[in-house]
Protein backbone atom coordinates (compact mmCIF):
# COMPACT_ATOMS: atom_id res chain seq x y z
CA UNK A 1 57.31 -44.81 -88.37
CA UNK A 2 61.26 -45.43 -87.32
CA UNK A 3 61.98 -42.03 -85.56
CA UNK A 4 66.23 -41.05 -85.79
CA UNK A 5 66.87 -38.59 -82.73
CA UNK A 6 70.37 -37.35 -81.42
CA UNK A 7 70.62 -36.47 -78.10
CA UNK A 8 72.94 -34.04 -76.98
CA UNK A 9 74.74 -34.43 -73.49
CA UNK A 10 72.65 -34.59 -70.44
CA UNK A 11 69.84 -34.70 -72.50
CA UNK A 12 67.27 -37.96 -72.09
CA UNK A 13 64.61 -39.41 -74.54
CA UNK A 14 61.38 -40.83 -73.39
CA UNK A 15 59.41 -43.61 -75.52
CA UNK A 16 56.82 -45.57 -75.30
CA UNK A 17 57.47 -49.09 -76.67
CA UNK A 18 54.92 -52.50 -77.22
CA UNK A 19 56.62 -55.56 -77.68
CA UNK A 20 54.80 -58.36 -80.02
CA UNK A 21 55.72 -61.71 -80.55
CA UNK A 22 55.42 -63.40 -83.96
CA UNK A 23 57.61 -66.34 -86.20
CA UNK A 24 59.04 -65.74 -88.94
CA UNK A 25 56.53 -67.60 -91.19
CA UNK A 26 54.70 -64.38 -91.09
CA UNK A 27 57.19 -61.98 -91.78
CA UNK A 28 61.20 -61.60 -91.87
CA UNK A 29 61.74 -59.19 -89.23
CA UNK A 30 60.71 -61.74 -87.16
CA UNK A 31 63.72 -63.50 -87.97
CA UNK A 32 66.53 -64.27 -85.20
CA UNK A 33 69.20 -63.58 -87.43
CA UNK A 34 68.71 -59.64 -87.03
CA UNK A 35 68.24 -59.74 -82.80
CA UNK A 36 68.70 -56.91 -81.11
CA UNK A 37 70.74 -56.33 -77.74
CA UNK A 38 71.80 -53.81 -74.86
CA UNK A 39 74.18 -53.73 -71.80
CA UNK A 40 74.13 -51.02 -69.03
CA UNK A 41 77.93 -49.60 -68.86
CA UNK A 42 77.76 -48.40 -65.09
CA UNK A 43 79.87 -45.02 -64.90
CA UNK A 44 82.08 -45.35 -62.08
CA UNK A 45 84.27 -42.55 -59.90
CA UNK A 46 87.26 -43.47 -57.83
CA UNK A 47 87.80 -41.56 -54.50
CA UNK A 48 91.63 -41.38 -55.08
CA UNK A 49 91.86 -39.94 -51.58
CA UNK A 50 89.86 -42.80 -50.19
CA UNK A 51 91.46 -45.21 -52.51
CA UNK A 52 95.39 -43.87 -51.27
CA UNK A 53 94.31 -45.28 -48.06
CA UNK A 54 93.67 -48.75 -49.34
CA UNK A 55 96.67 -51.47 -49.06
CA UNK A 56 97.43 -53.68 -52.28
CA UNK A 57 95.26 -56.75 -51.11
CA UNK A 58 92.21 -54.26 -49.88
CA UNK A 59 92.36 -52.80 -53.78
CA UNK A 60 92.82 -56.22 -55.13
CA UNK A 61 89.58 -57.99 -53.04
CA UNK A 62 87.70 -54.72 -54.30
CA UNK A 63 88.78 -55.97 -58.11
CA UNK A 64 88.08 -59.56 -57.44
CA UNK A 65 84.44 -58.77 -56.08
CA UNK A 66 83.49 -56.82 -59.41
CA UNK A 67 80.73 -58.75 -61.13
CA UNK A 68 81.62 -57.44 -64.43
CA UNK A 69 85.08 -57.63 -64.07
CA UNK A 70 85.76 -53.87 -65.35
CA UNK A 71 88.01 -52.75 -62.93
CA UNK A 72 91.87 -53.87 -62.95
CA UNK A 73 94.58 -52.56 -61.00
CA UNK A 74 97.90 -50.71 -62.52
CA UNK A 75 100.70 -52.59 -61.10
CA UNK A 76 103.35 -49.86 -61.65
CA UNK A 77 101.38 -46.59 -59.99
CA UNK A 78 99.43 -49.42 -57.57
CA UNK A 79 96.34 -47.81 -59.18
């Protein structure tokens, strides 16, 4: 059966999972019109201390190296 859990803060869920493969001759949920995807969203801290140290062009390489491109730079406060 489809299990519906919330999870609280802190709190982690543990499953056990088997992947199949089948078309959708078979059956519908086999379908790619209803695929299913996730992302990791990395939780990230900023030393301001460390980061006060840091000129404009050492917090602008840091931005520029980002993979993701999720960090940006506040060019009023230089944040």
């Amino acid at each position: 059966g489809i299990s519906i859990v919330k999870i609280g803060p802190g709190q982690h869920l543990k499953l056990k999972a088997v992947a199949r493969m089948g078309i959708s001759k078979e059956h519908a949920k086999w379908c790619p019109v209803a695929a299913a995807t996730y992302r990791f969203w990395p939780e990230i801290t900023v030393n301001d201390e460390a980061c006060s140290t840091l000129t404009h062009e050492q917090k602008q390489q840091l931005i520029d190296v980002c993979p993701d491109r999720i960090l940006e730079l506040d060019e009023v406060s230089g944040k």
